[in-house]
Protein backbone atom coordinates (compact mmCIF):
# COMPACT_ATOMS: atom_id res chain seq x y z
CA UNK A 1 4.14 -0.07 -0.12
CA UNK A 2 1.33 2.11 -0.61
CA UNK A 3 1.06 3.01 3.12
CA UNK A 4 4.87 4.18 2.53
CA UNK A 5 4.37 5.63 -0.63
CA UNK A 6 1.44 8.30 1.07
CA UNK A 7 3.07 9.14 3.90
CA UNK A 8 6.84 9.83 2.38
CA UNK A 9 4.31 12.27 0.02
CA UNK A 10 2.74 14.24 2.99
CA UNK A 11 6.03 14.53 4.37
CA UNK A 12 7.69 15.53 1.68
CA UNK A 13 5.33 18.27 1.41
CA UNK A 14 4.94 19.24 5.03
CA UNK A 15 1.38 18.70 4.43
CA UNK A 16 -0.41 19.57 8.37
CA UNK A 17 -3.76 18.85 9.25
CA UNK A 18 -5.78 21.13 12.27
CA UNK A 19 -8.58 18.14 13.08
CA UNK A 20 -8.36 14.40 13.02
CA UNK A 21 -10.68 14.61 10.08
CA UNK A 22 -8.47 16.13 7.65
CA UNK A 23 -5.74 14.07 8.78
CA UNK A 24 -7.29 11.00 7.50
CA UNK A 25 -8.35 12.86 4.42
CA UNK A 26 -4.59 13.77 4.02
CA UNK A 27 -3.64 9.57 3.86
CA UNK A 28 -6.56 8.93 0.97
CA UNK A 29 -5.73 12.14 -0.96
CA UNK A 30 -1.34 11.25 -0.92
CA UNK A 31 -2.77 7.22 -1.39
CA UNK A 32 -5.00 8.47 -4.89
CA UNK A 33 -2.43 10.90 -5.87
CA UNK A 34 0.65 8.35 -5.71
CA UNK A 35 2.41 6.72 -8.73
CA UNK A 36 0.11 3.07 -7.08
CA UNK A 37 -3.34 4.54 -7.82
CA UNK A 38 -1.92 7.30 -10.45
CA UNK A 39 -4.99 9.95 -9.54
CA UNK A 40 -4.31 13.62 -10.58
CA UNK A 41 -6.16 16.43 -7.69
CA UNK A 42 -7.81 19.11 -9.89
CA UNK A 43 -9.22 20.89 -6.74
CA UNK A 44 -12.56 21.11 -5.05
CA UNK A 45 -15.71 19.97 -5.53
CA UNK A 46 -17.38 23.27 -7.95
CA UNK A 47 -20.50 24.53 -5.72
CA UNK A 48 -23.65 24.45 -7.46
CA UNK A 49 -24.07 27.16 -9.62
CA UNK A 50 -27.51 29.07 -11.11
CA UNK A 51 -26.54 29.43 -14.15
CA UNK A 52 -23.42 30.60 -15.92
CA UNK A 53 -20.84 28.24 -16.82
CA UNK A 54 -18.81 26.13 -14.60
CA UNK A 55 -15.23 26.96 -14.05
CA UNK A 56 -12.50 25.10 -16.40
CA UNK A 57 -11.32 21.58 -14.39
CA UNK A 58 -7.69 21.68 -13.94
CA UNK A 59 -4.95 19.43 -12.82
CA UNK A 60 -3.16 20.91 -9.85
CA UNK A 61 0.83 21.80 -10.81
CA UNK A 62 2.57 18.59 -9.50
CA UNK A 63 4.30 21.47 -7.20
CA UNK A 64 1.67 21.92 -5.75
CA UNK A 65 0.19 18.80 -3.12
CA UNK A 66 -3.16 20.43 -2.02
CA UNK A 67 -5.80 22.98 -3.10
CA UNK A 68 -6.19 26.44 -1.73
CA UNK A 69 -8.77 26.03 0.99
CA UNK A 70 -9.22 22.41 1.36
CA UNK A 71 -9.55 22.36 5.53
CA UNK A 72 -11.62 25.22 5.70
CA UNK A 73 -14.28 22.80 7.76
CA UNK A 74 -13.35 21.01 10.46
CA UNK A 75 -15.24 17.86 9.99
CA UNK A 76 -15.38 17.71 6.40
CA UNK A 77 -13.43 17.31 3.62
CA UNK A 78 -14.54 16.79 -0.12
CA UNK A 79 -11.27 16.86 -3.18
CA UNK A 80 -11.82 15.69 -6.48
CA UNK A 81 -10.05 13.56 -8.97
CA UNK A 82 -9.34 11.93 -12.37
CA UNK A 83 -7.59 9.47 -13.88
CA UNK A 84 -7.37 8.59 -17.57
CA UNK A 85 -10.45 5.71 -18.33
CA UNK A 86 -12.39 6.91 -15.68
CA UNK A 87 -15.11 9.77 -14.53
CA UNK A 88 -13.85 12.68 -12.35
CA UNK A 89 -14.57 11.25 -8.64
CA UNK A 90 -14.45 13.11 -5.56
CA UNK A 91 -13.29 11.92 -1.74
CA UNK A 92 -15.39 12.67 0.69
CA UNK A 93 -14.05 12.40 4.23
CA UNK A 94 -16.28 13.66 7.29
CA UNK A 95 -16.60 12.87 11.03
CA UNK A 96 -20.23 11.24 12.17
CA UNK A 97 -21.70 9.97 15.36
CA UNK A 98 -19.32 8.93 18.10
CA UNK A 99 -16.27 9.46 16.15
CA UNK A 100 -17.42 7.52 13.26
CA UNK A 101 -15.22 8.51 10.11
CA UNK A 102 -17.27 7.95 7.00
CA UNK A 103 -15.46 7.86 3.81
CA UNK A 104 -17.03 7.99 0.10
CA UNK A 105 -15.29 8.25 -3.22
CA UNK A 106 -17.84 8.79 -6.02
CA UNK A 107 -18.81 10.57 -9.50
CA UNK A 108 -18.25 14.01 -9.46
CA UNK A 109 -22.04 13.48 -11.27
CA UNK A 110 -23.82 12.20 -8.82
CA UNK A 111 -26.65 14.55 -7.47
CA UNK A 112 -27.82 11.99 -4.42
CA UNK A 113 -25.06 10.79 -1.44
CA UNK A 114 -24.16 7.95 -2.11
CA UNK A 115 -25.01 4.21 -0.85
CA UNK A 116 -21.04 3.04 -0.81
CA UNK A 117 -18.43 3.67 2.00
CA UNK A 118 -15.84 2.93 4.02
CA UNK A 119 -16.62 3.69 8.01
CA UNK A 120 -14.62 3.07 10.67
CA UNK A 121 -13.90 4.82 14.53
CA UNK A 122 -11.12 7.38 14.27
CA UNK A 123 -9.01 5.77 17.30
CA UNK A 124 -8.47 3.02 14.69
CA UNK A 125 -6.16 4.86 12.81
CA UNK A 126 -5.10 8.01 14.37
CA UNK A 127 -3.47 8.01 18.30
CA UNK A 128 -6.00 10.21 19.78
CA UNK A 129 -3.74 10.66 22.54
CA UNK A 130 -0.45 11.68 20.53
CA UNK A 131 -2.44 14.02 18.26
CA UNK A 132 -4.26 15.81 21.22
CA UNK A 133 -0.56 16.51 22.87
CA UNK A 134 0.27 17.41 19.52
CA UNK A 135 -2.62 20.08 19.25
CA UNK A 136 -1.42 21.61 22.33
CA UNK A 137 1.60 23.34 21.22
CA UNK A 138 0.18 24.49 17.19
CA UNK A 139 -2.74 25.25 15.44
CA UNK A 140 -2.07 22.28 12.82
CA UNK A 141 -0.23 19.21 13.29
CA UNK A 142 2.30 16.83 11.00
CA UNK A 143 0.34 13.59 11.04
CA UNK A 144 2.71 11.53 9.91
CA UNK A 145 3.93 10.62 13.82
CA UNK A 146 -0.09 9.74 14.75
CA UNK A 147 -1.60 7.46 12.41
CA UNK A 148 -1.80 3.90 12.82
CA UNK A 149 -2.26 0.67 11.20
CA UNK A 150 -2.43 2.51 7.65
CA UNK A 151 -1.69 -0.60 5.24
CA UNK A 152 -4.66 -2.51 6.54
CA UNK A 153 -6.93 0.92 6.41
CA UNK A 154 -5.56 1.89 2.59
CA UNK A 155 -5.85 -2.15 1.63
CA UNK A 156 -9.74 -1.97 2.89
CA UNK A 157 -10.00 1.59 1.14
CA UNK A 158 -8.83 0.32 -2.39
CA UNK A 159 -11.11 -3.07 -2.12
CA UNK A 160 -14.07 -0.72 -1.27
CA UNK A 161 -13.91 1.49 -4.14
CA UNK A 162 -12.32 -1.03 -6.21
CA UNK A 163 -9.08 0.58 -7.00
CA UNK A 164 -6.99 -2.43 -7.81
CA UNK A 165 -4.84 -4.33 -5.89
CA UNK A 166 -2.76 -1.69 -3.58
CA UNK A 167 1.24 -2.57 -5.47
CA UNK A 168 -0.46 -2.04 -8.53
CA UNK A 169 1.61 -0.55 -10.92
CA UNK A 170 5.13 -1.17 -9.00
CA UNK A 171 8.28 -1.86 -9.96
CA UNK A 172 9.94 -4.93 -10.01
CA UNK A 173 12.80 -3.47 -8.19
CA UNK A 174 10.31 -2.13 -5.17
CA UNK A 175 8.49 -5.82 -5.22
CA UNK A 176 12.41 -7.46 -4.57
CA UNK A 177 12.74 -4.84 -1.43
CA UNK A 178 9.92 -5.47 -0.55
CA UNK A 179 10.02 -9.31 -0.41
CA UNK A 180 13.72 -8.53 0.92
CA UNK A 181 15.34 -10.11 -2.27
CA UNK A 182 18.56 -9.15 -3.12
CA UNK A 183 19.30 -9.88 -6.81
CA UNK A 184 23.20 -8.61 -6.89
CA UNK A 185 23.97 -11.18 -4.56
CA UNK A 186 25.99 -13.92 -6.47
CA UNK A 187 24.13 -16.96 -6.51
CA UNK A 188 25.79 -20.32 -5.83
CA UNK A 189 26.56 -23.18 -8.86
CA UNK A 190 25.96 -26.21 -6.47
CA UNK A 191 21.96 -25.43 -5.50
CA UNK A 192 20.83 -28.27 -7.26
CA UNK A 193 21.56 -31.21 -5.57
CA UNK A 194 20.08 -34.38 -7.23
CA UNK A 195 18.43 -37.11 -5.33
CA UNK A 196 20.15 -39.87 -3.79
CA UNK A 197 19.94 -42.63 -6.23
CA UNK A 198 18.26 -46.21 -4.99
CA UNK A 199 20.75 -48.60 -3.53
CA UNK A 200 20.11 -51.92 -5.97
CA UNK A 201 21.55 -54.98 -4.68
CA UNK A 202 24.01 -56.53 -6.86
CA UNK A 203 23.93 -60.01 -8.87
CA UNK A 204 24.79 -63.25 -7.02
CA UNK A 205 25.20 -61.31 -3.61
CA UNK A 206 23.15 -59.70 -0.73
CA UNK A 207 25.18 -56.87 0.26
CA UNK A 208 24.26 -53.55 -0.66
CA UNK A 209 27.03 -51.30 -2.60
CA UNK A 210 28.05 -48.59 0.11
CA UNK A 211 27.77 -45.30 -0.62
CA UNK A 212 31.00 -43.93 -1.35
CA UNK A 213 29.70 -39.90 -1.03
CA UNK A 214 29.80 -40.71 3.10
CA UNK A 215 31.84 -44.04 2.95
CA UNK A 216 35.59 -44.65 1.75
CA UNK A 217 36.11 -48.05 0.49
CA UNK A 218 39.65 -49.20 2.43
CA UNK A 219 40.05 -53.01 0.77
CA UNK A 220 39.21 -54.37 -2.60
CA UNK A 221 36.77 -56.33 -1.40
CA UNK A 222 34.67 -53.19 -0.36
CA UNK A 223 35.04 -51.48 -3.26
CA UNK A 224 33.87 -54.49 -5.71
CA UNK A 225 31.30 -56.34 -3.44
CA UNK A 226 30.55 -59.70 -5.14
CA UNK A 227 33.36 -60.07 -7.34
CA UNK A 228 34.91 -62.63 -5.00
C-alpha cells in the first residue's frame, strides 16, 4: 500500500527524474511525504554558512511536490524533512562503487556522515534496460514504468530507519481492499453450523438411532428403535 501510495504521488505530479539516482530518490521522497509516513519536504539541506543567520525552514505548499533545484547533481540527492515528535531529518540518496545506491536518512544536526544505511545495486530496483531506452528519446524520464520490486525495497527502507510498520496509519477501508474483503456483501444467517451431536445407543437395545438430517425413517419401527 505504501509502494502504491508513492508512485500514484509521482504520477500525479509528473514528477521526472534525468539519472537512475534521482529516480530512486523520487520513491523515498513520495514514500516520507505520503499520508503512511506523514513527512512534510521543507526543501534542501541549508549549505554551511560563515556567519549570518540561517534561512527560515519552511514546509513546501502541498502544491508543490519537489524543491526548486533538487536534481541539480547527477549522483546525489540530499531533501530534508519533519514530522511533528521528531528532529528535522534529511534523505540522502547517492550512487557509489559499481552501481551501489547508498541511502541515509538522518538529523539535519549531524556534522559527521553517518554509520546507518540502506545499500543495495541499482538493477534491483530500477530496469536498467527500460530506463536507458527511455533516456534515448528525453532529457528526463517518468519512472514510474522502470522501477521494480518497490514494496520489498520501501518495507526494508522503513525497518532501517525505523519508520513504523509501512500501513501505518491506514484506513480500515484501504486494509479491507487490501485483504480483498468486501463488507457490503450480505452475509449469510446459516454460517454456523453446530457439530454433529454423539450417536448414544439407546436403553435395552443395540441399535444406534439413525440420523434423520441424511436418513428418512419409512416404518415405525425405524423411527422409535427399541420401543418394540
Amino acid at each position: 500500500l505504501l509502494a502504491k501510495a508513492a508512485v500514484d504521488a509521482i504520477f500525479e505530479h509528473k514528477a521526472k527524474a534525468k539519472t537512475p539516482v534521482q529516480a530512486i530518490a523520487l520513491i523515498f521522497h513520495a514514500a516520507l511525504r505520503s499520508d503512511h509516513l506523514g513527512f512534510q519536504c521543507t526543501g534542501l539541506p541549508e549549505a554551511t554558512t560563515k556567519g549570518g543567520f540561517a534561512p527560515p525552514v519552511r514546509e513546501l505548499p502541498k502544491s508543490q511536490f519537489l524543491p526548486a533545484n533538487w536534481d541539480a547533481s547527477k549522483n546525489q540527492v540530499a531533501l530534508r524533512y519533519r514530522k511533528p515528535g521528531t528532529n528535522a531529518l534529511v534523505l540522502r540518496v547517492e550512487e557509489g562503487d559499481d552501481q551501489q545506491i547508498i541511502v541515509c536518512l538522518e538529523p539535519a544536526s549531524n556534522k559527521e556522515p553517518s554509520s546507518q544505511n540502506l545499500t543495495f545495486s541499482l538493477g534491483d530496483h530500477i530496469n536498467m534496460d527500460s530506463w536507458n531506452a527511455a533516456l534515448k528519446n528525453a532529457p528526463a524520464v517518468a519512472p514510474t514504468l522502470h522501477y521494480k520490486s518497490l514494496a520489498s525495497l520501501l518495507t526494508n527502507f522503513c525497518r532501517t530507519f525505523d519508520l513504523g510498520p509501512v500501513n501505518e496509519g491506514i484506513s480500515p477501508q484501504e486494509v479491507n481492499a487490501a485483504l480483498y474483503v468486501d463488507n457490503n456483501l450480505p452475509q449469510s444467517k446459516s454460517e454456523f453450523i453446530p457439530a454433529r451431536p454423539m450417536a448414544v445407543p439407546p436403553v435395552g437395545g443395540s441399535s444406534m438411532r439413525p440420523d434423520y438430517r441424511t436418513q428418512v425413517p419409512s416404518t415405525l419401527g425405524e423411527a422409535f428403535p427399541g420401543m418394540n
